[in-house]
PDB file of N, CA and C in Angstrom:
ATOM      1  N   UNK A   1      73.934  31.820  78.728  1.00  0.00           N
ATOM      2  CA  UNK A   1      74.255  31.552  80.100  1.00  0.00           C
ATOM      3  C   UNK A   1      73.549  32.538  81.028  1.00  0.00           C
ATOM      4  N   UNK A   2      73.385  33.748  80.655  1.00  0.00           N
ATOM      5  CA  UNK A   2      72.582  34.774  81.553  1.00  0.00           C
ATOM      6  C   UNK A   2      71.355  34.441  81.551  1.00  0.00           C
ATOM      7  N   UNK A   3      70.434  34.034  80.487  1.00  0.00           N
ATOM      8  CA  UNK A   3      69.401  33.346  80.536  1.00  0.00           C
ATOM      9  C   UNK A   3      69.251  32.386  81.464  1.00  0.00           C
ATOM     10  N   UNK A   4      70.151  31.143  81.971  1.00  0.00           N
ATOM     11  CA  UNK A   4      70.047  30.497  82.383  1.00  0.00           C
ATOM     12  C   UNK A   4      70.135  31.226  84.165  1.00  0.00           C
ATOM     13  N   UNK A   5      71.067  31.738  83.990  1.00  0.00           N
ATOM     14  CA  UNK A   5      70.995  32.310  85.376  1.00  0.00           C
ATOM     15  C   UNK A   5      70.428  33.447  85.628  1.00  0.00           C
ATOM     16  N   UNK A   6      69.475  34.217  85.030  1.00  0.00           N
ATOM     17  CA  UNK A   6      68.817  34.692  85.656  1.00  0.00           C
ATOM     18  C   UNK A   6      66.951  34.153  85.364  1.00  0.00           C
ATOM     19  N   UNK A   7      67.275  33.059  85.353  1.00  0.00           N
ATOM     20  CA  UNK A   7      65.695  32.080  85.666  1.00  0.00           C
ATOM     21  C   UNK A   7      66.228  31.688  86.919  1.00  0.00           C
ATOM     22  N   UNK A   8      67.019  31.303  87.617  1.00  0.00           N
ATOM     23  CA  UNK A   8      67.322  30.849  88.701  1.00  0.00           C
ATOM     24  C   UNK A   8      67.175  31.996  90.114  1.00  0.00           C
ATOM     25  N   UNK A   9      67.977  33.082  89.514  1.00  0.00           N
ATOM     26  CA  UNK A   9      68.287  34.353  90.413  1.00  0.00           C
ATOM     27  C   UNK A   9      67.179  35.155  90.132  1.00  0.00           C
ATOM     28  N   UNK A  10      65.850  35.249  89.812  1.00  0.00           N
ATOM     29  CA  UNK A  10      65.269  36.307  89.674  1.00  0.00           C
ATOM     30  C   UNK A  10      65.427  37.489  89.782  1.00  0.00           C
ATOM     31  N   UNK A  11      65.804  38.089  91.133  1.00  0.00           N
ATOM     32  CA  UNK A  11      65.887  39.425  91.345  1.00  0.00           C
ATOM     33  C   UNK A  11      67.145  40.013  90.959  1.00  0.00           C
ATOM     34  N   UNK A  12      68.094  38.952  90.371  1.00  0.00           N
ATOM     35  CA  UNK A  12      69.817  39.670  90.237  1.00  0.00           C
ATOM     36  C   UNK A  12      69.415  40.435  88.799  1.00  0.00           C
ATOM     37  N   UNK A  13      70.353  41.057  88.767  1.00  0.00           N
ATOM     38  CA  UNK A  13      70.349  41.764  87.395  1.00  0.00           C
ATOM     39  C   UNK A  13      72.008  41.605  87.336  1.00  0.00           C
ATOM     40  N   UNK A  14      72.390  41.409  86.406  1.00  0.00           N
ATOM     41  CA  UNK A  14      73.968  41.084  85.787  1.00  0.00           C
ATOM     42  C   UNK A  14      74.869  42.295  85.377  1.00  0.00           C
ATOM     43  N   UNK A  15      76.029  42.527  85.283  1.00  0.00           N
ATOM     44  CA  UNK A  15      76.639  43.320  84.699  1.00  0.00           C
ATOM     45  C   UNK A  15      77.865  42.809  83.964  1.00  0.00           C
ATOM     46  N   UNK A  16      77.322  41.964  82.790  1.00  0.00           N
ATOM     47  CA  UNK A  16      78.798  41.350  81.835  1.00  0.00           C
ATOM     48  C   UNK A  16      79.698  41.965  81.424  1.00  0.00           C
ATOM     49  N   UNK A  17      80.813  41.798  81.231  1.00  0.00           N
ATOM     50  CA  UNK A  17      82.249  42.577  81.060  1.00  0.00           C
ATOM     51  C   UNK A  17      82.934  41.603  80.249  1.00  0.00           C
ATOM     52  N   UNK A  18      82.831  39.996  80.201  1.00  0.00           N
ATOM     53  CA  UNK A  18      84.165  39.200  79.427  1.00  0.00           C
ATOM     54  C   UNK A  18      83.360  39.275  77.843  1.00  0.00           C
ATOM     55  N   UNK A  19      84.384  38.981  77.207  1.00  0.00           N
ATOM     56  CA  UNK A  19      83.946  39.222  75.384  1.00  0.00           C
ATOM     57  C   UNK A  19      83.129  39.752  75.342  1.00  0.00           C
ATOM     58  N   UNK A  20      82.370  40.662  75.590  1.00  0.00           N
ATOM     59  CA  UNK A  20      81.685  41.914  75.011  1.00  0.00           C
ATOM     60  C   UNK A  20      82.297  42.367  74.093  1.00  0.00           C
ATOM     61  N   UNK A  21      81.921  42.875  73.089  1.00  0.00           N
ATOM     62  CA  UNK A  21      82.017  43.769  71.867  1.00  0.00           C
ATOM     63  C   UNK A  21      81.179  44.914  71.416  1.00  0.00           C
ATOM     64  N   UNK A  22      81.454  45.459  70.268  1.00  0.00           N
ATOM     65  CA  UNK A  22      80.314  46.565  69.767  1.00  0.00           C
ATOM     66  C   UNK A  22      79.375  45.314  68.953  1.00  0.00           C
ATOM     67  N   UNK A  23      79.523  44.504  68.469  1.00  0.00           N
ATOM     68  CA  UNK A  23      79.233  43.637  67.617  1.00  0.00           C
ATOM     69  C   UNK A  23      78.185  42.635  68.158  1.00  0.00           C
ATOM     70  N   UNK A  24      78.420  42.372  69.711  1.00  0.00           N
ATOM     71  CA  UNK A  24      77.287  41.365  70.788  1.00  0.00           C
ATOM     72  C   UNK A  24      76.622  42.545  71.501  1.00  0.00           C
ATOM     73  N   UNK A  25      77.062  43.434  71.694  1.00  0.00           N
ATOM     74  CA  UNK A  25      76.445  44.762  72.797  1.00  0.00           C
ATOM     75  C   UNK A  25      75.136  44.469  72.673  1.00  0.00           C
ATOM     76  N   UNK A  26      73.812  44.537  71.756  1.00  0.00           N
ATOM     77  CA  UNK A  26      72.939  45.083  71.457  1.00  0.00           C
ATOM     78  C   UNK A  26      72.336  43.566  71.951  1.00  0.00           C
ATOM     79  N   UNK A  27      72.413  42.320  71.937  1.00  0.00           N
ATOM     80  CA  UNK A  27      72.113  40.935  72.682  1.00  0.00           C
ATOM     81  C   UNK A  27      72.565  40.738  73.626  1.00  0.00           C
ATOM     82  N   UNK A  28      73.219  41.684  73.992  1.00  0.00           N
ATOM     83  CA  UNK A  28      73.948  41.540  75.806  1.00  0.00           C
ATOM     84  C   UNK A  28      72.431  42.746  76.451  1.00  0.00           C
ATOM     85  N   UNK A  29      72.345  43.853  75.711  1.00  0.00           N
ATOM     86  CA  UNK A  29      71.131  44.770  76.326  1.00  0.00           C
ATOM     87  C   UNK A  29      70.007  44.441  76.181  1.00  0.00           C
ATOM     88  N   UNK A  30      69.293  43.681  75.019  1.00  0.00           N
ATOM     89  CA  UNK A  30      68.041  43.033  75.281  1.00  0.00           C
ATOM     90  C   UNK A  30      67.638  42.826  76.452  1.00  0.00           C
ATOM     91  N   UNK A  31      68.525  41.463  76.888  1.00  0.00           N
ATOM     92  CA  UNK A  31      68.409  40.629  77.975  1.00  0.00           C
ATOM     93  C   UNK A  31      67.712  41.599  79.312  1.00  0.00           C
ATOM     94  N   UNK A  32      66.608  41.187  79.845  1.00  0.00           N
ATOM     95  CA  UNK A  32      65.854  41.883  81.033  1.00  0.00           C
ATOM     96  C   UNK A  32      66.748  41.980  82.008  1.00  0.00           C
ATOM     97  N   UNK A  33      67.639  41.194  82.151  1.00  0.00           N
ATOM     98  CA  UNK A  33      68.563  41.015  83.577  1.00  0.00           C
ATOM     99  C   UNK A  33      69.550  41.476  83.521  1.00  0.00           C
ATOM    100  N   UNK A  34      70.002  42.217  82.364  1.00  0.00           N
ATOM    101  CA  UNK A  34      71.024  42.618  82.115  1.00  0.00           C
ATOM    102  C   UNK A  34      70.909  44.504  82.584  1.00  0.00           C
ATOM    103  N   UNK A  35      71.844  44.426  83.498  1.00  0.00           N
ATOM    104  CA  UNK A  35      71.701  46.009  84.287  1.00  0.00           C
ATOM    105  C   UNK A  35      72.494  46.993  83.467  1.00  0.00           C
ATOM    106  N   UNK A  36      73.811  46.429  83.323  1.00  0.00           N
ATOM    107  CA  UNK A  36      74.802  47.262  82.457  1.00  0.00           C
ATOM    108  C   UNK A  36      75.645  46.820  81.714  1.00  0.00           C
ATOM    109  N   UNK A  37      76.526  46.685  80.740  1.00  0.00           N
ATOM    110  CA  UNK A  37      77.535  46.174  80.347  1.00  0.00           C
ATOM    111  C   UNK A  37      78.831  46.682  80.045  1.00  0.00           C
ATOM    112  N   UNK A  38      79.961  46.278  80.527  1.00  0.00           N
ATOM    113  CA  UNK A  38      81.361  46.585  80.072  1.00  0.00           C
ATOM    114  C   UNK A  38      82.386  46.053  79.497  1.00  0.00           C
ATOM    115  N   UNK A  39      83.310  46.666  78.808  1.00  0.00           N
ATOM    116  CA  UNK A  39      84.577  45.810  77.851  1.00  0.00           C
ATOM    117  C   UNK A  39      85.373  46.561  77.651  1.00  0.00           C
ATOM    118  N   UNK A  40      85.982  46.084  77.336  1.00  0.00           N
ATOM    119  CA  UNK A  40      88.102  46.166  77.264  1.00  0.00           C
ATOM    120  C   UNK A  40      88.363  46.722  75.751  1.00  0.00           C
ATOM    121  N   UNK A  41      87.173  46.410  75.025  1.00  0.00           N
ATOM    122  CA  UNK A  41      87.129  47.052  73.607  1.00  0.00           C
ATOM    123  C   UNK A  41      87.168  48.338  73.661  1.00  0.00           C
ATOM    124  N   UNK A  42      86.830  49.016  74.562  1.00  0.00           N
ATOM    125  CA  UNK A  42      86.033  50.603  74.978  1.00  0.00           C
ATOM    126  C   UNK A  42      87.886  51.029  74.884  1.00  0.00           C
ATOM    127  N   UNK A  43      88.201  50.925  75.507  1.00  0.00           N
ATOM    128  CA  UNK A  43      89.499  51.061  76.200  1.00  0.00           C
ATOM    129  C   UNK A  43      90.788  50.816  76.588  1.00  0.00           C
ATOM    130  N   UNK A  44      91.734  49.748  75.084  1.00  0.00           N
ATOM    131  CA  UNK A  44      92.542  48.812  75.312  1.00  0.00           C
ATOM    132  C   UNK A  44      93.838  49.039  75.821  1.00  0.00           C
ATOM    133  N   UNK A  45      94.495  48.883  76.596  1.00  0.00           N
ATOM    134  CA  UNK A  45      95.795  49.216  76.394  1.00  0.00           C
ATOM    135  C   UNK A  45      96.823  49.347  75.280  1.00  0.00           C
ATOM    136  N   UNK A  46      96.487  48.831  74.298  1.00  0.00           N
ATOM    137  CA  UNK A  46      97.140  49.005  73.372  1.00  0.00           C
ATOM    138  C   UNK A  46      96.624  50.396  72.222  1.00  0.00           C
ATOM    139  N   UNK A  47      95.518  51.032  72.895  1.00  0.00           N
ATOM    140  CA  UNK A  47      95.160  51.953  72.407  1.00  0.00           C
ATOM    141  C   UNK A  47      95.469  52.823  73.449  1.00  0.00           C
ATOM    142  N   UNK A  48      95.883  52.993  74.428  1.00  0.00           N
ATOM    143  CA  UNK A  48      96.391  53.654  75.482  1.00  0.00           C
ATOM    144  C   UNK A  48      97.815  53.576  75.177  1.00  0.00           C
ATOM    145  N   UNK A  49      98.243  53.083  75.218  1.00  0.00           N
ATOM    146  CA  UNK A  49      99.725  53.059  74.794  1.00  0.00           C
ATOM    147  C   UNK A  49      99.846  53.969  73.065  1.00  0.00           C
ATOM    148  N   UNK A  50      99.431  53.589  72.723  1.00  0.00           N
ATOM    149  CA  UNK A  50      99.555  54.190  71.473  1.00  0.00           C
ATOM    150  C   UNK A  50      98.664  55.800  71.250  1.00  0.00           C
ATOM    151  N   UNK A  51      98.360  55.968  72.478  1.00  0.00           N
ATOM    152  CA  UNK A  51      97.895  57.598  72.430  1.00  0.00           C
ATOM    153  C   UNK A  51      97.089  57.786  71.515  1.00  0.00           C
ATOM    154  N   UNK A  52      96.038  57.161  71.260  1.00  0.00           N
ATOM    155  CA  UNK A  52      94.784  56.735  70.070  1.00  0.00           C
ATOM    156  C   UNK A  52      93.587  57.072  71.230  1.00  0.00           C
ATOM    157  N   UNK A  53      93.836  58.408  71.211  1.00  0.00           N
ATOM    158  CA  UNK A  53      92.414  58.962  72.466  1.00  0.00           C
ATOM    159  C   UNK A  53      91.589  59.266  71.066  1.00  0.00           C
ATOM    160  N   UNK A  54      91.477  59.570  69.926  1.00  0.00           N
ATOM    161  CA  UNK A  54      90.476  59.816  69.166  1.00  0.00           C
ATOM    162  C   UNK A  54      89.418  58.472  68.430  1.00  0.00           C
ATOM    163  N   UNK A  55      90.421  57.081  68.766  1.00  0.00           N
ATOM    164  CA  UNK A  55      90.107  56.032  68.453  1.00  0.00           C
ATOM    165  C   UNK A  55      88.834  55.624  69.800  1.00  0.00           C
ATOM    166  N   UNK A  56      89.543  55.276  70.884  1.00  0.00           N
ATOM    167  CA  UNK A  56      88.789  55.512  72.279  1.00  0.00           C
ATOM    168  C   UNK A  56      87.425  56.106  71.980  1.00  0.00           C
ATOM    169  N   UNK A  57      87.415  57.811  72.225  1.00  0.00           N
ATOM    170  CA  UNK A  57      86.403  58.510  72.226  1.00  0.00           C
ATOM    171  C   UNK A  57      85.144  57.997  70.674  1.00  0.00           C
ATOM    172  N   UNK A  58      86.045  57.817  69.373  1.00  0.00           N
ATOM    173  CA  UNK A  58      84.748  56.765  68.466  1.00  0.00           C
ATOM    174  C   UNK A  58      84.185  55.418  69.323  1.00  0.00           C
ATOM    175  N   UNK A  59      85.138  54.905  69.721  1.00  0.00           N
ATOM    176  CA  UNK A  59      84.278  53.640  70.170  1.00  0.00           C
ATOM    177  C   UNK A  59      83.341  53.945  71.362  1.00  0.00           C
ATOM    178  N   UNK A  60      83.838  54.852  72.222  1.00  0.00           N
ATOM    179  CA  UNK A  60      82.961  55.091  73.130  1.00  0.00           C
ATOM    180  C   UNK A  60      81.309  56.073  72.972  1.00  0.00           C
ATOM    181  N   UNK A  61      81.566  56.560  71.702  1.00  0.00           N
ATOM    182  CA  UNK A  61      80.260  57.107  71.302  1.00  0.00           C
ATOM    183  C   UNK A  61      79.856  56.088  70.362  1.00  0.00           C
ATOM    184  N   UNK A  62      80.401  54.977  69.898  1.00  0.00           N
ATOM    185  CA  UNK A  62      79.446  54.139  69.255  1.00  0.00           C
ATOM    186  C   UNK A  62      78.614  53.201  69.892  1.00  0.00           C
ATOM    187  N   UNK A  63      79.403  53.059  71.384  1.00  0.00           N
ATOM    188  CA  UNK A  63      78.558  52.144  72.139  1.00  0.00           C
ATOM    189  C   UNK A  63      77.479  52.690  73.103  1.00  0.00           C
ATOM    190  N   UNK A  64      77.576  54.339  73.093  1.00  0.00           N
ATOM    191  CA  UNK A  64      76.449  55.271  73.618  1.00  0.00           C
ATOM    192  C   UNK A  64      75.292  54.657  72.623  1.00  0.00           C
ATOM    193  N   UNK A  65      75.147  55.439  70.993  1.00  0.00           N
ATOM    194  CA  UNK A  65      74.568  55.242  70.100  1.00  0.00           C
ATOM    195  C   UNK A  65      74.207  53.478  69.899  1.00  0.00           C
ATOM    196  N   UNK A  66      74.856  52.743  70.805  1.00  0.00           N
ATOM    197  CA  UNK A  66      74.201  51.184  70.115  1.00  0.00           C
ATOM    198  C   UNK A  66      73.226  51.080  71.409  1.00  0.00           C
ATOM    199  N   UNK A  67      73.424  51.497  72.673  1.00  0.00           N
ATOM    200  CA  UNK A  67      72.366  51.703  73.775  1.00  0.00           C
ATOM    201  C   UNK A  67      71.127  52.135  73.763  1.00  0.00           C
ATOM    202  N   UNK A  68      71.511  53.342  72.916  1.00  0.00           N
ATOM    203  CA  UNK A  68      70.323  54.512  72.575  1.00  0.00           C
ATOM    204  C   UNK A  68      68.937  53.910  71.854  1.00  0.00           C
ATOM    205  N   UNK A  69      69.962  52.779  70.824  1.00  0.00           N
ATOM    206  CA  UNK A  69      69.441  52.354  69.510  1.00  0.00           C
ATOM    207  C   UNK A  69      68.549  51.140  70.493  1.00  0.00           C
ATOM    208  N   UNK A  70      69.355  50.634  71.536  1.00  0.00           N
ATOM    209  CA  UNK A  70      68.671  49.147  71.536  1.00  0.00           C
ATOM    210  C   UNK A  70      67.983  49.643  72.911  1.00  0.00           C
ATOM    211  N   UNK A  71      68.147  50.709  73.832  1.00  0.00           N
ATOM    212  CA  UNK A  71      67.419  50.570  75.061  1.00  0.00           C
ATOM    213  C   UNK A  71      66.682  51.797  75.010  1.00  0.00           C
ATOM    214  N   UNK A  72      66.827  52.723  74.001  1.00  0.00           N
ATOM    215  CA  UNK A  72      66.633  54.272  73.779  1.00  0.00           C
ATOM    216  C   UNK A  72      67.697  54.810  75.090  1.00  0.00           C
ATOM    217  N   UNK A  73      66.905  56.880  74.638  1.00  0.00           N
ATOM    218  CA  UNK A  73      67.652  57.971  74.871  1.00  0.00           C
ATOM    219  C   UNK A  73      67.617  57.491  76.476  1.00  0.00           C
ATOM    220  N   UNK A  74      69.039  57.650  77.278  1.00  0.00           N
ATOM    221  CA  UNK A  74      69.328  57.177  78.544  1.00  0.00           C
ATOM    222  C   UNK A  74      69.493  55.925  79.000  1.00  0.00           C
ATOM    223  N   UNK A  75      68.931  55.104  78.074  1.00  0.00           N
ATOM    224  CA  UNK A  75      69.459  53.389  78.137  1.00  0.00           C
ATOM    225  C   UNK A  75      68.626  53.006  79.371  1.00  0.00           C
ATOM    226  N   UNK A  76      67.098  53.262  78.963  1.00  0.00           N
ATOM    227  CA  UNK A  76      66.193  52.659  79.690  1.00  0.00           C
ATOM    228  C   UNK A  76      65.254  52.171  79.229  1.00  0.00           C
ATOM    229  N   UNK A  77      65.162  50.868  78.527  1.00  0.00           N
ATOM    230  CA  UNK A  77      64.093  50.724  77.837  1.00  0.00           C
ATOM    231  C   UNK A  77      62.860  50.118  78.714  1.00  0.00           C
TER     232      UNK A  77
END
């Protein structure tokens, strides 16, 4: 669908947030139009509630490291 809309929008660049995962991340950053991406995986309430800040902080350095991997160091490819 971003494909599709950004042949239409040229100059937009996107910032997806719904079903993202660690698992799609790296085909959500390919994409040229794709500026940034965010998710609810990073950060769930139910990992907030459950005081799982060490769970959090893994996922949030795995999705540094899947950036790194797919856009390199600073997530600029």
């Amino acid at each position: 669908m971003l494909e599709a809309l950004a042949a239409v929008f040229g100059g937009v660049r996107f910032v997806p947030t719904g079903g993202v995962t660690a698992a799609n991340l790296p085909a959500y950053l390919t994409l040229p139009s794709v500026f940034a991406v965010g998710g609810s995986w990073l950060v769930s309430g139910k990992l907030l509630a459950a005081g799982a800040f060490e769970e959090v902080t893994r996922l949030a350095r795995e999705a540094v490291e899947i950036v790194a991997r797919v856009r390199g160091p600073g997530g600029r490819k």
